[in-house]
C-alpha atoms as a PDB file:
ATOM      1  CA  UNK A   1     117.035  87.924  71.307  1.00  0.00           C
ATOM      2  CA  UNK A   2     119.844  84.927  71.879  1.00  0.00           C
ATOM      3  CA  UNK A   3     120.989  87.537  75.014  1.00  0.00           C
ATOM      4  CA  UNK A   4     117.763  87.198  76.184  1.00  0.00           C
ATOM      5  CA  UNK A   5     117.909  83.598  75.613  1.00  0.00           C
ATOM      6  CA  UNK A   6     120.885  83.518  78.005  1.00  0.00           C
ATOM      7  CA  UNK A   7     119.095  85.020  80.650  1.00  0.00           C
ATOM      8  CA  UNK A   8     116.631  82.757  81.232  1.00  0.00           C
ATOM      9  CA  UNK A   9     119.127  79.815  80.387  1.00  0.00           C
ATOM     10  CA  UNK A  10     121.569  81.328  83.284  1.00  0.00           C
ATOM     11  CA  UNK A  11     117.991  81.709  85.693  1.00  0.00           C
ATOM     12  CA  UNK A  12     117.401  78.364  84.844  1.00  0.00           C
ATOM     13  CA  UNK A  13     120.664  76.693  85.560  1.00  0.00           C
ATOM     14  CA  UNK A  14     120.889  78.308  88.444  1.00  0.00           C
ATOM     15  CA  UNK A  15     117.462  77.293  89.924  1.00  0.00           C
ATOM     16  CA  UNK A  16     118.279  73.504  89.192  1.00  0.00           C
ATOM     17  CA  UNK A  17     121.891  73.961  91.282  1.00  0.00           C
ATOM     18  CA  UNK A  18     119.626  75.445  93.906  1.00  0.00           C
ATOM     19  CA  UNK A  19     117.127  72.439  94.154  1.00  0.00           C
ATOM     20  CA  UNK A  20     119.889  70.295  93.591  1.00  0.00           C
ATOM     21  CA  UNK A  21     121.972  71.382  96.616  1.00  0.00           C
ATOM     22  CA  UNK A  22     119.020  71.470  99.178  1.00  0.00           C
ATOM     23  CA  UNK A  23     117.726  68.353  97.625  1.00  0.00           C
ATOM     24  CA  UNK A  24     114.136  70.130  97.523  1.00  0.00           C
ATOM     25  CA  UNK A  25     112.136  72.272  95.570  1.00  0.00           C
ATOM     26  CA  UNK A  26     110.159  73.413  92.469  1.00  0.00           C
ATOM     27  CA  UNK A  27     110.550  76.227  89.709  1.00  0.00           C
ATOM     28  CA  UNK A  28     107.860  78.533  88.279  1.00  0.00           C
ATOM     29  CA  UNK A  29     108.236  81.105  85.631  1.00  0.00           C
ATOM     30  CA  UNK A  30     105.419  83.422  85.474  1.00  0.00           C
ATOM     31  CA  UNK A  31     104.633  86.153  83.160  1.00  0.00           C
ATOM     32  CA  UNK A  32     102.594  89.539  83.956  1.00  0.00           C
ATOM     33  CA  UNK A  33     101.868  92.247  81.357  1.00  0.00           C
ATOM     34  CA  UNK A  34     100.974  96.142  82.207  1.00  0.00           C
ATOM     35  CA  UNK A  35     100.332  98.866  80.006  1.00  0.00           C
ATOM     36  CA  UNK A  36     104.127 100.117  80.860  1.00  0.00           C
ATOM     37  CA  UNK A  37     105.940  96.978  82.349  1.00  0.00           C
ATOM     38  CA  UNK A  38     106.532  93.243  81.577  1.00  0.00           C
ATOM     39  CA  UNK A  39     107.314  91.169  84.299  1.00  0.00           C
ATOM     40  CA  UNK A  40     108.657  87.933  84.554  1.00  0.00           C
ATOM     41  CA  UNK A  41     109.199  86.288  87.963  1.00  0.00           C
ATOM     42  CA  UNK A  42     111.220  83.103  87.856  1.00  0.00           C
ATOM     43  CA  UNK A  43     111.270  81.569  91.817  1.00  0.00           C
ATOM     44  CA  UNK A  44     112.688  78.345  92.514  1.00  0.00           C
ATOM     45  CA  UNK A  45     111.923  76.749  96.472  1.00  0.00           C
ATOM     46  CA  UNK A  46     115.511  75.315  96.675  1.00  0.00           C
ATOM     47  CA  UNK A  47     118.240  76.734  99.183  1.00  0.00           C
ATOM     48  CA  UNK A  48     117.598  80.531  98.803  1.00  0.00           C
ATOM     49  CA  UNK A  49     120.215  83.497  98.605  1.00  0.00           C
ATOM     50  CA  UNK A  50     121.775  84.761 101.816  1.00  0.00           C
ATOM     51  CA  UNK A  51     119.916  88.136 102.045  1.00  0.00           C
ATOM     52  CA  UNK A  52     123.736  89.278 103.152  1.00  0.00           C
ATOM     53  CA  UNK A  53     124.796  88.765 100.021  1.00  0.00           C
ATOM     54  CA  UNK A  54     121.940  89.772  97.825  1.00  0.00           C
ATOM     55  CA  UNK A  55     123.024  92.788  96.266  1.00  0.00           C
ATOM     56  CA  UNK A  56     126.485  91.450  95.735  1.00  0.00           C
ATOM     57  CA  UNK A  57     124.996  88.213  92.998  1.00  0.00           C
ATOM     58  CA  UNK A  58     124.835  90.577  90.822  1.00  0.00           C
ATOM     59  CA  UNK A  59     128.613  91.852  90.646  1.00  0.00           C
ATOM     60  CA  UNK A  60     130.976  90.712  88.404  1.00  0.00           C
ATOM     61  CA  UNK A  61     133.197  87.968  89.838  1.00  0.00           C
ATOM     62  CA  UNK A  62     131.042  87.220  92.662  1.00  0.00           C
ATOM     63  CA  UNK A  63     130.143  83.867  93.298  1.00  0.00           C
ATOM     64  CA  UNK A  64     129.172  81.171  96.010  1.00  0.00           C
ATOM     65  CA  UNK A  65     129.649  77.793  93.477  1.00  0.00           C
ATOM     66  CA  UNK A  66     132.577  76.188  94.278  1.00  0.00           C
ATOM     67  CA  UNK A  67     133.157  76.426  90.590  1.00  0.00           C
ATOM     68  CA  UNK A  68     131.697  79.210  89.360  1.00  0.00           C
ATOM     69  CA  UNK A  69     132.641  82.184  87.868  1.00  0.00           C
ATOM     70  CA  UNK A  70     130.904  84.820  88.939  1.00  0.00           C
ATOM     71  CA  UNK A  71     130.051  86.125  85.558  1.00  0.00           C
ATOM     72  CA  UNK A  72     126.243  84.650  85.119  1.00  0.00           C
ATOM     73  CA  UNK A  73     124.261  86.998  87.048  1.00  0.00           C
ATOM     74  CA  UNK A  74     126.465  90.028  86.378  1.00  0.00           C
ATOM     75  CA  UNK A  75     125.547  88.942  82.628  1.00  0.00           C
ATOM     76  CA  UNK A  76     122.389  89.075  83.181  1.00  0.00           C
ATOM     77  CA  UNK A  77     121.973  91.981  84.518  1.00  0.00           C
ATOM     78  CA  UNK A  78     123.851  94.296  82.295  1.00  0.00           C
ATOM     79  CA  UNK A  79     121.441  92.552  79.609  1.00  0.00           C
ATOM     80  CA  UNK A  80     118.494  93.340  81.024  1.00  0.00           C
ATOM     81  CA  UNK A  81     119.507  96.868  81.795  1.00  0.00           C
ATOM     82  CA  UNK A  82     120.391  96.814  77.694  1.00  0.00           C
ATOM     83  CA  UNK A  83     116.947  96.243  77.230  1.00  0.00           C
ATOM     84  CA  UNK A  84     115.777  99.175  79.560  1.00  0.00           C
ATOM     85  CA  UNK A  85     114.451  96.728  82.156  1.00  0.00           C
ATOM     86  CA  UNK A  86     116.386  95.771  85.445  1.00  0.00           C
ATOM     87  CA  UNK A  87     116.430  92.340  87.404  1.00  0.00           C
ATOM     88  CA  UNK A  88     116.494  91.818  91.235  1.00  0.00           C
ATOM     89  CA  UNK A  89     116.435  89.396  93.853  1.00  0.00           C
ATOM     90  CA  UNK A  90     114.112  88.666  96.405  1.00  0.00           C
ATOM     91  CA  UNK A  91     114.592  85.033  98.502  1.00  0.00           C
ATOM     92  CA  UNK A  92     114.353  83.923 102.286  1.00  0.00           C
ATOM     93  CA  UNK A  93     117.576  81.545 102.923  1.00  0.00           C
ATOM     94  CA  UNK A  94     116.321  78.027 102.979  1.00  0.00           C
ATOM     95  CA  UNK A  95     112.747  78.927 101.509  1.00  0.00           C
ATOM     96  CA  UNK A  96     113.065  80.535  98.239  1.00  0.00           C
ATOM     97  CA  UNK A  97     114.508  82.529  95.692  1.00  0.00           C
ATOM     98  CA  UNK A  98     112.873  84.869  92.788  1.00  0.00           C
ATOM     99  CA  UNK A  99     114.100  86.321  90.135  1.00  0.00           C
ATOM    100  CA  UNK A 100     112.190  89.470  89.325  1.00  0.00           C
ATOM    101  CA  UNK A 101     113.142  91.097  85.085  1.00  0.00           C
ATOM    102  CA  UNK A 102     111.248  94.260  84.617  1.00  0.00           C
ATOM    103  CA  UNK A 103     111.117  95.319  81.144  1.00  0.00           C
ATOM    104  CA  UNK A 104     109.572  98.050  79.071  1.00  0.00           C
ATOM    105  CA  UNK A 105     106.234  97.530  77.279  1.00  0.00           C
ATOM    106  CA  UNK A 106     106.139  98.922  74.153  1.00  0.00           C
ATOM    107  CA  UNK A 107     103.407  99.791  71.959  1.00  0.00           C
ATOM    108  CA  UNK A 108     102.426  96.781  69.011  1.00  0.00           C
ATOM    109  CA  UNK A 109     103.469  94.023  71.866  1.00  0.00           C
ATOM    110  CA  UNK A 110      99.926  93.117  73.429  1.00  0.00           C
END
């Protein structure tokens, strides 16, 4: 549960650097349930991810914070995947970013 925590501490954090650097932009976190899927999309209309670099924020080491680490994301996603979910990223450079987490429904959860 405190991983989990992380996750959408790390999401968070890095939605308010986003606004922050482009000086713009709201958050919204919004939850939808299926018989076999949870999903939580957290977008944030900041600065937006690079669609060249996409499918490298989730890497280990990767980073484009001038002090960052490069571990956040990566964290994430081997958490999610833990939990038998995944996380992606879909975002339009200058427009938006979201945050997709996909995670198993299971039964005694509605």
């Amino acid at each position: 549960e405190s991983f989990f925590t992380y996750v959408l501490f790390n999401l968070l954090k890095n939605a308010l650097y986003s606004i922050q650097s482009a000086r713009k932009g709201d958050i919204s976190i919004t939850l939808r349930t299926g018989p076999d899927w949870n999903l939580i999309y957290f977008r944030d209309s900041g600065s937006g991810v690079d669609n060249a670099i996409t499918e490298k924020i989730f890497d280990g080491f990767f980073t484009t914070k001038s002090d960052g680490t490069g571990a956040g994301l990566a964290f994430c996603k081997r958490t999610i995947i833990s939990f038998g979910g995944e996380i992606t990223c879909h975002s339009v450079l200058g427009e938006y970013a979201e945050f997709v987490i996909s995670l198993p429904a299971y039964a005694g959860n509605n």
